[in-house]
Protein backbone atom coordinates (compact mmCIF):
# COMPACT_ATOMS: atom_id res chain seq x y z
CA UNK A 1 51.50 13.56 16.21
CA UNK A 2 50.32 11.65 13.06
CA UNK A 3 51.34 12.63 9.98
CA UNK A 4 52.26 11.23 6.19
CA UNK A 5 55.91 9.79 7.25
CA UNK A 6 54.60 7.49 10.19
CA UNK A 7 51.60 6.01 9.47
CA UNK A 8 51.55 2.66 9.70
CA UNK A 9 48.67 -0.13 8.75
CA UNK A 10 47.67 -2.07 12.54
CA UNK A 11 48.97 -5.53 12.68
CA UNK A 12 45.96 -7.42 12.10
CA UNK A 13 45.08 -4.86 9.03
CA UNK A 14 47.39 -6.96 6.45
CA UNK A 15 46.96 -11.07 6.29
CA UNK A 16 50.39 -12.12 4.20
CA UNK A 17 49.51 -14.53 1.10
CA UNK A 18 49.78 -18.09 1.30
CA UNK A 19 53.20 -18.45 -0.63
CA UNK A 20 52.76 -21.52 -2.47
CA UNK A 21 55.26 -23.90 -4.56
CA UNK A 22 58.50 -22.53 -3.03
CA UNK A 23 60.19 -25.67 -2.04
CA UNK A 24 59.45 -28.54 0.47
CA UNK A 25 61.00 -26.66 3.57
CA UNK A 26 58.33 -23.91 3.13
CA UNK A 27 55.81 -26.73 4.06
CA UNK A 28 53.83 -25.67 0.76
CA UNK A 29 56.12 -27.10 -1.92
CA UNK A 30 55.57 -29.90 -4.04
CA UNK A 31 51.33 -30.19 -4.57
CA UNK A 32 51.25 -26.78 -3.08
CA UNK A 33 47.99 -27.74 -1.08
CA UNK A 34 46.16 -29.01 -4.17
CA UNK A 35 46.12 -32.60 -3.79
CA UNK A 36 47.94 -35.13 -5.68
CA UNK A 37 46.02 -35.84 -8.85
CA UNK A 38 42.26 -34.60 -10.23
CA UNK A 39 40.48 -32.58 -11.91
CA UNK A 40 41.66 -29.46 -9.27
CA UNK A 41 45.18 -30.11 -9.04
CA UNK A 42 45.62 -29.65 -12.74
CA UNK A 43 46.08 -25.55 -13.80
CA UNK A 44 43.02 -24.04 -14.77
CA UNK A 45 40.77 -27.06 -13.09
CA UNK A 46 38.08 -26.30 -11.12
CA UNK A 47 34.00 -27.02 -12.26
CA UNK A 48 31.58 -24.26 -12.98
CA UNK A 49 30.28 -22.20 -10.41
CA UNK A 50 26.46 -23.76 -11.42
CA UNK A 51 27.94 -27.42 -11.58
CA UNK A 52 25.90 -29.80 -8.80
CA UNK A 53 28.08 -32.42 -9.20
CA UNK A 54 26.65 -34.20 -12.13
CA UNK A 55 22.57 -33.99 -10.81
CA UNK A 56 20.42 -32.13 -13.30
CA UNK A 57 21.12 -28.45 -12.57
CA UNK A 58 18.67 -26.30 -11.31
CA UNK A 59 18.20 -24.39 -14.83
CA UNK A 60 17.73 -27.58 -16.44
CA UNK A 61 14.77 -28.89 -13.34
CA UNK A 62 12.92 -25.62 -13.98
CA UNK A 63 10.09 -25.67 -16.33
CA UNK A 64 10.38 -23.78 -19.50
CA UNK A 65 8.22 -20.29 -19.22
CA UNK A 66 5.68 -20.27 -21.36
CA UNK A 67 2.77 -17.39 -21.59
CA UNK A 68 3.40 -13.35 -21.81
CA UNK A 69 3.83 -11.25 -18.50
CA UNK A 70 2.99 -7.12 -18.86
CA UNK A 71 4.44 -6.29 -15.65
CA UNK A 72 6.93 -4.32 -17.77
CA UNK A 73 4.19 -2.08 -18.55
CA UNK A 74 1.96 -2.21 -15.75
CA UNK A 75 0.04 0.31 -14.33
CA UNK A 76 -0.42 0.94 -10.90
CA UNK A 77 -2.86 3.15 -8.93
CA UNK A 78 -4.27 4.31 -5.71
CA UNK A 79 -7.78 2.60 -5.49
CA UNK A 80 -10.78 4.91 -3.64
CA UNK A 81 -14.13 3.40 -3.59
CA UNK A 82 -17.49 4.98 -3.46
CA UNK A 83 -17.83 4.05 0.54
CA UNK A 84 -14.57 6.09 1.22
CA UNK A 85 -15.69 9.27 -0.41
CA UNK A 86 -18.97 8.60 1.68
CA UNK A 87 -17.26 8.27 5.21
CA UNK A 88 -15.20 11.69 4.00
CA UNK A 89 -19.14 13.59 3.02
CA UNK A 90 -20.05 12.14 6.69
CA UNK A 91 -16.88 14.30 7.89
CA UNK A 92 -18.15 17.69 6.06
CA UNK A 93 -15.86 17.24 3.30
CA UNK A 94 -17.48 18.55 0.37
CA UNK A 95 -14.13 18.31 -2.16
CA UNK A 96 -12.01 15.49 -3.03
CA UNK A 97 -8.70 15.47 -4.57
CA UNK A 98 -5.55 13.43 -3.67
CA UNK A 99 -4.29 15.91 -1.25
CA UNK A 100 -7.76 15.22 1.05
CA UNK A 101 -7.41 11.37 0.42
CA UNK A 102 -3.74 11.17 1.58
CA UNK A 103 -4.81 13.50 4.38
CA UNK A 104 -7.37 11.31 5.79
CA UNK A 105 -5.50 8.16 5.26
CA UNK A 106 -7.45 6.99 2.51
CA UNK A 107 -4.64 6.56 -0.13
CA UNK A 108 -0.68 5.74 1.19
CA UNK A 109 1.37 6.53 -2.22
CA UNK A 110 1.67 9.76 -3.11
CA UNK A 111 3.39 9.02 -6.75
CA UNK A 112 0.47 6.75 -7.79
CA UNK A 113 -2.65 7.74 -9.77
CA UNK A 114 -5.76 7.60 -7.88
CA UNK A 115 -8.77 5.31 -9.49
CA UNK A 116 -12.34 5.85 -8.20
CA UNK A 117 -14.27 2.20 -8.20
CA UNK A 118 -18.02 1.99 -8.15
CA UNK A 119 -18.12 -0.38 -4.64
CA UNK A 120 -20.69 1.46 -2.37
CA UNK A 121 -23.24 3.59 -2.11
CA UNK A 122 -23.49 8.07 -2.40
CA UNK A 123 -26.05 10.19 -0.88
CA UNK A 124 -24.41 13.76 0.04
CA UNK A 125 -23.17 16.06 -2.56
CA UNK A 126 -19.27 15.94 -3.23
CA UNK A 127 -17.21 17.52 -5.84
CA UNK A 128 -14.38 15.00 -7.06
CA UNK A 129 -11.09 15.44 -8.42
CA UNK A 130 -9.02 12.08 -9.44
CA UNK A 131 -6.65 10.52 -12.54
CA UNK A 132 -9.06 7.30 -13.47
CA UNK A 133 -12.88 6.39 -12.61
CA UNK A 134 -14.72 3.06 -13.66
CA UNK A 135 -17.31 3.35 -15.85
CA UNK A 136 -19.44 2.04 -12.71
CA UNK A 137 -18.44 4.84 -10.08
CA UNK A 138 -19.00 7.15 -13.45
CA UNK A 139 -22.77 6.08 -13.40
CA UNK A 140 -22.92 6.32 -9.78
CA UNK A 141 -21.72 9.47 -9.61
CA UNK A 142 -23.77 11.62 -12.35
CA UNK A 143 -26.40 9.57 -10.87
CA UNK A 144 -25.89 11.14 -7.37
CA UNK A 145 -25.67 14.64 -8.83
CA UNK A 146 -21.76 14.37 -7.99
CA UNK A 147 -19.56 16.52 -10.14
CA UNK A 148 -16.41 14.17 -11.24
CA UNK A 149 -13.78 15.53 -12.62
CA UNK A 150 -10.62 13.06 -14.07
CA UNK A 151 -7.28 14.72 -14.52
């Protein structure tokens, strides 16, 4: 039965330390495995973990960034074009919102904002709900007697 006053670690659990510098008969005395002379047999030797043996370093070979990046404050969305809200008007749907867009495949993410892009052409009359619309699929909505609505 196991319990607190015999447990014991396996053999192979616990490697014992390399006992260094405790006289010539131990077979590690003297040098203790270092070497005779250089820069690693002295105490606290050693090079840098980036040192590449005296070649230019890598931070040094890269060029120096230049120019201004956003991704910080990027934003991402879900993008719907005109054509995909006309396949889903070909299917009977006469609302859009996310929920019928992620339902039909349309759009993946559910955490990003959906954008509606002008690409395409509208005939049928749909009612659509979404976060962002160019000022393109704007035009070509009011222009199809679409009602838009942007949340």
């Amino acid at each position: 039965m196991l319990s607190l006053n015999n447990i014991k670690a396996s053999n192979w659990s616990r490697k014992t330390s390399k006992r260094l510098g405790r006289g010539n008969g131990s077979g590690k005395g003297t040098f203790c495995t270092r070497g005779m002379n250089g820069q690693n047999s002295r105490s606290g030797g050693g090079v840098a973990a980036w040192f590449e043996g005296g070649q230019t370093p890598l931070f040094r070979r890269m060029p120096k960034l230049k120019g201004f990046s956003n991704a910080l404050f990027k934003k991402e969305y879900s993008v719907v074009n005109l054509t995909d809200l006309a396949k889903l008007a070909e299917k009977g749907i006469s609302e859009v919102n996310k929920e019928v867009l992620i339902a039909n495949g349309i759009v993946t993410k559910k955490t990003l904002p959906v954008k509606l892009l002008g690409k395409g052409e509208l005939t049928a009359k749909v009612s659509v709900v979404v976060d962002k619309a160019s000022s393109s699929a704007q035009a070509a909505v009011e222009k199809a007697g679409w009602k838009l609505e942007l949340l």
